[in-house]
N, C-alpha and C. Protein backbone atom coordinates (compact mmCIF):
# COMPACT_ATOMS: atom_id res chain seq x y z
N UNK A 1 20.28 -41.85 -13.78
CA UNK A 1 19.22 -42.03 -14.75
C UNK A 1 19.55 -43.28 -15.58
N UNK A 2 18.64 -44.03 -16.27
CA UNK A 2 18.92 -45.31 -16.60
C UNK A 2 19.04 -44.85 -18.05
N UNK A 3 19.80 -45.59 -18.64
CA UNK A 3 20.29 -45.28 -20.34
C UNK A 3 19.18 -45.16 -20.88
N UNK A 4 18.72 -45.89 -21.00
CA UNK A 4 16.52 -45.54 -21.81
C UNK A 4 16.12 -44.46 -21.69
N UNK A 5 16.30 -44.15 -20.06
CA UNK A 5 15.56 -42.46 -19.91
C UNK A 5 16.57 -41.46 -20.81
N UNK A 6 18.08 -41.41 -20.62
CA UNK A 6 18.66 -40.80 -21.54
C UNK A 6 18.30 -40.64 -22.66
N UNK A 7 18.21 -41.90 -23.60
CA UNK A 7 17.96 -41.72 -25.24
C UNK A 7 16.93 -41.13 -24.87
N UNK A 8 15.52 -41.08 -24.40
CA UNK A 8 14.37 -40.86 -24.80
C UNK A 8 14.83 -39.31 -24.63
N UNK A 9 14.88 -38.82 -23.57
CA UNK A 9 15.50 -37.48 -23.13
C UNK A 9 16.47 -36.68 -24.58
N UNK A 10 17.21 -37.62 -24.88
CA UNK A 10 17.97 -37.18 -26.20
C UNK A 10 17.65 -36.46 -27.34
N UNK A 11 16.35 -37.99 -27.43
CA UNK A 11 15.33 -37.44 -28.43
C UNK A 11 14.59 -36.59 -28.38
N UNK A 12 13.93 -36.17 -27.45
CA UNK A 12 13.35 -35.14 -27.21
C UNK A 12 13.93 -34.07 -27.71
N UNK A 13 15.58 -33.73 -27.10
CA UNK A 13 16.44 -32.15 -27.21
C UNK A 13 16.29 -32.38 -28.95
N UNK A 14 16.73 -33.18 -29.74
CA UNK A 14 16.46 -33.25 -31.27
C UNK A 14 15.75 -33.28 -31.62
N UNK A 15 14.17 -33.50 -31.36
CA UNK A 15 12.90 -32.70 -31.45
C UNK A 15 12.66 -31.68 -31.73
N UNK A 16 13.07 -31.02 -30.68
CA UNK A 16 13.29 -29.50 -29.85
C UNK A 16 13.98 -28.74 -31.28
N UNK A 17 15.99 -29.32 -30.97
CA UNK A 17 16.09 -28.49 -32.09
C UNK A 17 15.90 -28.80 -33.78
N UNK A 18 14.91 -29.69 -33.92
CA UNK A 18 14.76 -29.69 -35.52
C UNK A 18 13.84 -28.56 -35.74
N UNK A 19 13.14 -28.14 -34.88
CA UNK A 19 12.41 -26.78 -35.30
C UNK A 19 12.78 -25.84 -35.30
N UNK A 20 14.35 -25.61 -35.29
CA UNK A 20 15.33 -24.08 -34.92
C UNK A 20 15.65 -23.94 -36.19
N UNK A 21 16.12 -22.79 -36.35
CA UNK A 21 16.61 -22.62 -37.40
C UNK A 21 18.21 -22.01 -36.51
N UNK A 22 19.44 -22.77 -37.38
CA UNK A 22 20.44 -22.93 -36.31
C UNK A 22 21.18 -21.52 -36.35
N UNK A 23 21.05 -21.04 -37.40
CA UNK A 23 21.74 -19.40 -37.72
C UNK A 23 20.83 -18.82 -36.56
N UNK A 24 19.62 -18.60 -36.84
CA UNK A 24 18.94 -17.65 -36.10
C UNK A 24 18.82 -17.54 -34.83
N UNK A 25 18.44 -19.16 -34.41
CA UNK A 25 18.33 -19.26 -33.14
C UNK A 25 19.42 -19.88 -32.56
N UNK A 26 20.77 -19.58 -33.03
CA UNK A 26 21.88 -20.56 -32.87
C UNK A 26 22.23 -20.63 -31.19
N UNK A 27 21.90 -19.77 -30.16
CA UNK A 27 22.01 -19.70 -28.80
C UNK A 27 21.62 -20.86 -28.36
N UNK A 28 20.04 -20.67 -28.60
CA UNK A 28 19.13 -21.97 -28.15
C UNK A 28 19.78 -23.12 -28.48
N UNK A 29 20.17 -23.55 -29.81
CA UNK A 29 20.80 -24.61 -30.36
C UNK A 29 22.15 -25.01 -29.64
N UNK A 30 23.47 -23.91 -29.37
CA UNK A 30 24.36 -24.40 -28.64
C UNK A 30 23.77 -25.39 -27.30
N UNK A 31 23.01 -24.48 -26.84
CA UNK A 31 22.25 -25.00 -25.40
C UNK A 31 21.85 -26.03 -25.77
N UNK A 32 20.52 -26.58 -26.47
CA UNK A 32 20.21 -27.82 -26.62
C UNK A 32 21.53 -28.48 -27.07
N UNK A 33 22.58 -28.76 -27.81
CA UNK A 33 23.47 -29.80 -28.26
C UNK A 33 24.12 -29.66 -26.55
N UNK A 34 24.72 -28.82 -25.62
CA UNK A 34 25.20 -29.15 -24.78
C UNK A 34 24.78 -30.18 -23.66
N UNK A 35 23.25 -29.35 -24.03
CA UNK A 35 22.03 -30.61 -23.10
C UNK A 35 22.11 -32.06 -23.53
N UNK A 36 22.28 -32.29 -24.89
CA UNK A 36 21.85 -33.69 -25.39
C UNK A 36 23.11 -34.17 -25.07
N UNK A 37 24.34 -33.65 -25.44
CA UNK A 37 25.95 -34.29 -25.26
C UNK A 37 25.81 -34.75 -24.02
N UNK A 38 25.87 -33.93 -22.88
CA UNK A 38 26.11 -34.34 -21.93
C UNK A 38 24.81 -35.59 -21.48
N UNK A 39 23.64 -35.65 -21.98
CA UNK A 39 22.77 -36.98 -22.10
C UNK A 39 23.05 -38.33 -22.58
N UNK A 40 23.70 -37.84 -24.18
CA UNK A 40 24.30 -39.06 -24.91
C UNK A 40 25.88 -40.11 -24.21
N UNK A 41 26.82 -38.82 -23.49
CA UNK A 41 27.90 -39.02 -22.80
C UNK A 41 27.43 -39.98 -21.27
N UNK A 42 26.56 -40.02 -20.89
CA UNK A 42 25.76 -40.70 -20.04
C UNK A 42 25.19 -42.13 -20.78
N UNK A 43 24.44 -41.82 -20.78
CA UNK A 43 24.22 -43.33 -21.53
C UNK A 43 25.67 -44.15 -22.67
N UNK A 44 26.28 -43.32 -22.98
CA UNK A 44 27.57 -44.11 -22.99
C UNK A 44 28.48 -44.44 -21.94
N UNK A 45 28.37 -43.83 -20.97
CA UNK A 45 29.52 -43.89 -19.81
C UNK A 45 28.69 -44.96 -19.21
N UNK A 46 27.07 -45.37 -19.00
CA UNK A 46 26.14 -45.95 -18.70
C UNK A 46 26.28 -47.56 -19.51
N UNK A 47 26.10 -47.66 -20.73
CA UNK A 47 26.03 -48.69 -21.87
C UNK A 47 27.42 -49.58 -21.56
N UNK A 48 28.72 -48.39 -21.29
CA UNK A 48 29.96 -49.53 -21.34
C UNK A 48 30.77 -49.41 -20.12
N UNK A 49 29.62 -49.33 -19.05
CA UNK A 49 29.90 -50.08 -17.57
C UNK A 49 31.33 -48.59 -17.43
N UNK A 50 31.16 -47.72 -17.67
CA UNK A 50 32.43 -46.85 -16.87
C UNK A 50 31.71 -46.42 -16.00
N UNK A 51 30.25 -45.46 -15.77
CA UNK A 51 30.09 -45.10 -14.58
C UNK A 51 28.45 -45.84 -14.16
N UNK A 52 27.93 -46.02 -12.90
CA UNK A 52 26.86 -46.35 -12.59
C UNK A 52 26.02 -45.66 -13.03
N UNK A 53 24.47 -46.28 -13.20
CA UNK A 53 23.41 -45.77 -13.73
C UNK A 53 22.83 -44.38 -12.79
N UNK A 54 23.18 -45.06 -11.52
CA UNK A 54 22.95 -43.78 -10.09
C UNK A 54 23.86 -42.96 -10.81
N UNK A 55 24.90 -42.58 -11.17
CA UNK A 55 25.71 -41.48 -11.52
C UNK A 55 25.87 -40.71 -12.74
N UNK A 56 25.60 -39.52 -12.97
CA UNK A 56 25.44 -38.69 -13.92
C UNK A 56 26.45 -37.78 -14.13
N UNK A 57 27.04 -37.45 -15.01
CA UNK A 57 27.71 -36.31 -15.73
C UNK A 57 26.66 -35.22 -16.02
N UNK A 58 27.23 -33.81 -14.96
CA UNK A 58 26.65 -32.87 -15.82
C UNK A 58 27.15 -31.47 -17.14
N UNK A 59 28.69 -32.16 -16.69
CA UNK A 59 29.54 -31.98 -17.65
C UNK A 59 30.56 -32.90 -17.78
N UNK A 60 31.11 -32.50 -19.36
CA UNK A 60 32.58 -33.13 -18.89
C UNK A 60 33.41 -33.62 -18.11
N UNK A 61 33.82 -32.54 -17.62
CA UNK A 61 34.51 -32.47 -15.78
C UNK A 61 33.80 -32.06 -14.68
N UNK A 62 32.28 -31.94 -14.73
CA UNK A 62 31.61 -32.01 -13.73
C UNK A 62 30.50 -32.92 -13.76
N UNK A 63 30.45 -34.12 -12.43
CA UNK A 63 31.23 -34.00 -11.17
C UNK A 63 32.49 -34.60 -11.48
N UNK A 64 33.70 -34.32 -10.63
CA UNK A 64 35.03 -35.10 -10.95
C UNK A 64 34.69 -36.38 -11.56
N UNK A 65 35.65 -36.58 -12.38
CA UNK A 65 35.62 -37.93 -12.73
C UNK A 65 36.66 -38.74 -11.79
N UNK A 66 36.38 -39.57 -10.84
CA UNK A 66 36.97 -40.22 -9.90
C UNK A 66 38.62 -41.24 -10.93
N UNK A 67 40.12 -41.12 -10.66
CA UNK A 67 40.84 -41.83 -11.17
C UNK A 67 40.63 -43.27 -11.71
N UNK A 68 39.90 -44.14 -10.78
CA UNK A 68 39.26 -45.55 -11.29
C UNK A 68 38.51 -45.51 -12.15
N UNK A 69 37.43 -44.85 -12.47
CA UNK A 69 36.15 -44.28 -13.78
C UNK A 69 37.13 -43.76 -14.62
N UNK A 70 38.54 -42.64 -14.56
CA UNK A 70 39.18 -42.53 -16.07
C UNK A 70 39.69 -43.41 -16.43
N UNK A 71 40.60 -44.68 -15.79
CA UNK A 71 41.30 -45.44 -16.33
C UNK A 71 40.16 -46.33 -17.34
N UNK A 72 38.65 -46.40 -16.88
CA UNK A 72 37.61 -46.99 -17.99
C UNK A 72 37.38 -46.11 -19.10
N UNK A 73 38.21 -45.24 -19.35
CA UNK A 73 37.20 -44.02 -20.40
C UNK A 73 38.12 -44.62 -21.69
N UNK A 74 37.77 -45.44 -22.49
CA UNK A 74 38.74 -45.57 -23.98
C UNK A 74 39.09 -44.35 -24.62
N UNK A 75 40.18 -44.69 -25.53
CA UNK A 75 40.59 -43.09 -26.49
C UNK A 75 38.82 -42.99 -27.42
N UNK A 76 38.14 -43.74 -27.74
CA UNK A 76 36.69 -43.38 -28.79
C UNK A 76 35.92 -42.88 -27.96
N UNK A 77 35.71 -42.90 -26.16
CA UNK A 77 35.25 -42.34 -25.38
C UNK A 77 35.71 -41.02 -25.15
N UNK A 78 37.01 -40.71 -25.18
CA UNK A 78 37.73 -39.71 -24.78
C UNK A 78 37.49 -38.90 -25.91
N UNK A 79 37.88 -39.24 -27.38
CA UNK A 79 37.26 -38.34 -28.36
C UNK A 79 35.70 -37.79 -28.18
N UNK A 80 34.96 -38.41 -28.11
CA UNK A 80 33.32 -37.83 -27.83
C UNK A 80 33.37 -36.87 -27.03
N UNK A 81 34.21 -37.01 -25.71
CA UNK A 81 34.32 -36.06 -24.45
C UNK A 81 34.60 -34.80 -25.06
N UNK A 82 35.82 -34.98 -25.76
CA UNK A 82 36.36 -33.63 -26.40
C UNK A 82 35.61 -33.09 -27.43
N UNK A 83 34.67 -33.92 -28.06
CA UNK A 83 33.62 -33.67 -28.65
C UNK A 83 32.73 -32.24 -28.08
N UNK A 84 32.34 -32.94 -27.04
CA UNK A 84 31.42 -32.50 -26.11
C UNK A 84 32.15 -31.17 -25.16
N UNK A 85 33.29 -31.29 -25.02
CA UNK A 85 34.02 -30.34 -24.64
C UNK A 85 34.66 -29.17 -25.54
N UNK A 86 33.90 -29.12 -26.58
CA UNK A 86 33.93 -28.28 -27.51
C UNK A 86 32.62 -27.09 -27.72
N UNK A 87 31.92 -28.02 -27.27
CA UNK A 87 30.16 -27.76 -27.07
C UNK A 87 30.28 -26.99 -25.84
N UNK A 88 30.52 -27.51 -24.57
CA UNK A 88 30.96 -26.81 -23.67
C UNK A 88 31.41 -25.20 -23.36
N UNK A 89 32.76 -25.17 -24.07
CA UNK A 89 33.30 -24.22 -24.11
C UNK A 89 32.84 -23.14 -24.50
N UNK A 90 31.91 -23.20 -25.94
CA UNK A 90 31.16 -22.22 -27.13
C UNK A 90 30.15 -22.00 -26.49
N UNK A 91 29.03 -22.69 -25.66
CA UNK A 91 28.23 -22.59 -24.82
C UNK A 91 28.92 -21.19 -23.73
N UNK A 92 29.73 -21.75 -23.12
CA UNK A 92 30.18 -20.72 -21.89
C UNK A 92 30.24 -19.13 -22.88
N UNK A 93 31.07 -19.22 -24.09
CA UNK A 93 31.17 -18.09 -24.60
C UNK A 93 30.23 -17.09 -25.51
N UNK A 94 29.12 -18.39 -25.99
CA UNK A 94 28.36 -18.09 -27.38
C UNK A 94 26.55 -17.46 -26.36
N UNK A 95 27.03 -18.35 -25.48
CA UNK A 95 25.45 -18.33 -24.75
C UNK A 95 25.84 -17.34 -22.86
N UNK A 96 26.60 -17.55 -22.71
CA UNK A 96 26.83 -16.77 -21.29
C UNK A 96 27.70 -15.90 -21.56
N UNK A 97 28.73 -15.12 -22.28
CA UNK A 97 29.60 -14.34 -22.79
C UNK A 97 30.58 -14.53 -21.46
N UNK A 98 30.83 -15.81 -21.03
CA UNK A 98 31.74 -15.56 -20.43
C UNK A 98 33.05 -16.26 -20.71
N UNK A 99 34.51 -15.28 -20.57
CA UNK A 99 35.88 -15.68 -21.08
C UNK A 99 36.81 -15.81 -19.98
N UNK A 100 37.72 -16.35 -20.14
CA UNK A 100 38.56 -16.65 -19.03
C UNK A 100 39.27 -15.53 -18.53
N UNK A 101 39.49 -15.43 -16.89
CA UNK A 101 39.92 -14.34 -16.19
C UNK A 101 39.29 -13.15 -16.73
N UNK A 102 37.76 -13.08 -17.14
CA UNK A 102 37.05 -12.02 -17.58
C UNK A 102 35.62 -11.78 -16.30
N UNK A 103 35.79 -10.69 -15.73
CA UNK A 103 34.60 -10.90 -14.55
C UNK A 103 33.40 -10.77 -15.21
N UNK A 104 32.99 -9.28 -16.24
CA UNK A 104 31.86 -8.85 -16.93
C UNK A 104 31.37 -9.80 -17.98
N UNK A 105 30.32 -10.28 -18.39
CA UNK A 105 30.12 -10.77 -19.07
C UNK A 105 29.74 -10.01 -20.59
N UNK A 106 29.79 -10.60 -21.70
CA UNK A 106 29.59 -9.97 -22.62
C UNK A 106 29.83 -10.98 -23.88
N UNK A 107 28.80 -11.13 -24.60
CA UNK A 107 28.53 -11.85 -25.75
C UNK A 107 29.48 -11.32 -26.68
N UNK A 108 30.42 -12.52 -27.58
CA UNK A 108 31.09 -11.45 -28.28
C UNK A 108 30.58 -11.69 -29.78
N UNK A 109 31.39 -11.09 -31.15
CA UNK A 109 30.53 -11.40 -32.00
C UNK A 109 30.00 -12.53 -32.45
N UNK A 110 28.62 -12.36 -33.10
CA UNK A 110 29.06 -14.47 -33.57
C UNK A 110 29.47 -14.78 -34.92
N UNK A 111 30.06 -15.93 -34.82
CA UNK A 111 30.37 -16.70 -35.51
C UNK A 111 29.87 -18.00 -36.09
N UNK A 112 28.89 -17.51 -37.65
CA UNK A 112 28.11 -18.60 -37.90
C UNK A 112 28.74 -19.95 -37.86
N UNK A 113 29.90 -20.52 -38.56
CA UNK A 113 30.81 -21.94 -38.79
C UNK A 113 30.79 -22.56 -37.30
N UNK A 114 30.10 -21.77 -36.05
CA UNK A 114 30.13 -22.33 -34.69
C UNK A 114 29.17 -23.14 -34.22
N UNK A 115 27.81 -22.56 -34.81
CA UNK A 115 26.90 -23.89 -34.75
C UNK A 115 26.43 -25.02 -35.59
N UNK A 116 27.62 -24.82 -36.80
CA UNK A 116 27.23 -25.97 -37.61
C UNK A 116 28.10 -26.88 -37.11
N UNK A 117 29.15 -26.20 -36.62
CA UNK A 117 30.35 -27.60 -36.09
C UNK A 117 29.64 -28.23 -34.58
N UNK A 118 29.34 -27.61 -33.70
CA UNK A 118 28.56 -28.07 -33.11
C UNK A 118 27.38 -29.25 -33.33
N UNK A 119 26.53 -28.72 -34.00
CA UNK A 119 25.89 -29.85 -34.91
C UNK A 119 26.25 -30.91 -35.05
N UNK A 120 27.20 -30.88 -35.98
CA UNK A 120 28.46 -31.77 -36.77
C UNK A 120 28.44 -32.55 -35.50
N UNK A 121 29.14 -31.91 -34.20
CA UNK A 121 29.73 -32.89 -32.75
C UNK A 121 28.58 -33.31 -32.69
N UNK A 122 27.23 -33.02 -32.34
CA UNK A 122 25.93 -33.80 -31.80
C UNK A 122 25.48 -34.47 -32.51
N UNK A 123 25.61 -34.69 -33.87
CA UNK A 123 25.81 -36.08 -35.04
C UNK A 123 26.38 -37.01 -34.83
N UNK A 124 27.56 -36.72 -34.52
CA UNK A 124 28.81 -37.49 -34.41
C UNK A 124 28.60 -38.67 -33.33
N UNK A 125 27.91 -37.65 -32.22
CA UNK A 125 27.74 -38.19 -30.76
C UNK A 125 26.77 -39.34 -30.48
N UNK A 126 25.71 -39.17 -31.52
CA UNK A 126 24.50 -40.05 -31.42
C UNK A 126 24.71 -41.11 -32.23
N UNK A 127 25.72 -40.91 -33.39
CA UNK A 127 26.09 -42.44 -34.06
C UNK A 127 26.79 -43.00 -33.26
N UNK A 128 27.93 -42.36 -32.23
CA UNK A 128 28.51 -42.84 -31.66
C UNK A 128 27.20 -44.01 -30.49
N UNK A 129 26.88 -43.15 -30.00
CA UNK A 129 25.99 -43.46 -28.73
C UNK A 129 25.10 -44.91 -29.52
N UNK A 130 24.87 -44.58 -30.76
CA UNK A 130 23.76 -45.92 -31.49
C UNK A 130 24.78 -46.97 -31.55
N UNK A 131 25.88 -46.87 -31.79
CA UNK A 131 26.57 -48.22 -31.87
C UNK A 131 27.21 -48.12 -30.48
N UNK A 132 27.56 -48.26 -29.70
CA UNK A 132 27.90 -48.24 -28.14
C UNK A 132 26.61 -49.39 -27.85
N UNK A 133 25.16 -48.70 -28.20
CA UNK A 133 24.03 -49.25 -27.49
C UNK A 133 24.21 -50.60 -28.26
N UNK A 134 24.63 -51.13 -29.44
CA UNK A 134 24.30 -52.07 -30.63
C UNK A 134 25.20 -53.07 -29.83
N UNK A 135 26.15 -52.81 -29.07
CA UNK A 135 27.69 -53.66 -28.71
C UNK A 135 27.01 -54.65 -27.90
């Protein structure tokens, strides 16, 4: 996807969730910030020539990140990732109840301070992503 379609795509998911209310509908909200991260993480991996426009992240670590594409990932790239790999994780647990070496699934309680930090990362991500695009 070409970096343009990303942002626009971006904007959209922040559309989306400015009409949530993040306590209530905080599920939906993990989901949309995971959607937009992994959008914004694209058009950055896109903007500073680490991966081709043909090539998409649909996570973090999926698809592999090939050894030649990490040696391009800077430590301000690598922070966003972990950014985003924070989003990730709370997603797997907050929205699919699923835990490691756990077969059954099961939502466990929530924890409001989870989608504001989240938030917080998908803030973080799009200033990042606005100055990346500015370079």
């Amino acid at each position: 996807m070409l970096t343009k379609s990303h942002m626009e795509l971006a904007d959209q998911w922040d559309r989306a969730m400015s009409k949530l209310d993040l306590q209530e509908d905080h599920i939906v909200v993990i989901e949309i910030c995971m959607m937009m991260g992994t959008t914004l993480l694209n058009a950055i991996f896109h903007a500073r020539g680490i991966r081709e426009e043909a090539i998409d992240q649909n996570h973090t670590v999926r698809p592999d990140i090939p050894p030649e594409v990490v040696a391009k990932i800077t430590p301000d790239v690598r922070e966003i990732m972990d950014d985003l790999f924070y989003i990730e994780e709370n997603r797997k647990l907050h929205c699919r109840g699923m835990y490691p070496d756990v077969l059954e699934r099961d939502l466990p309680e929530w924890d409001p301070p989870v989608v504001d930090k989240c938030v917080a990362k998908i803030r973080k991500m799009q200033a990042f992503t606005k100055a990346v695009l500015a370079e």
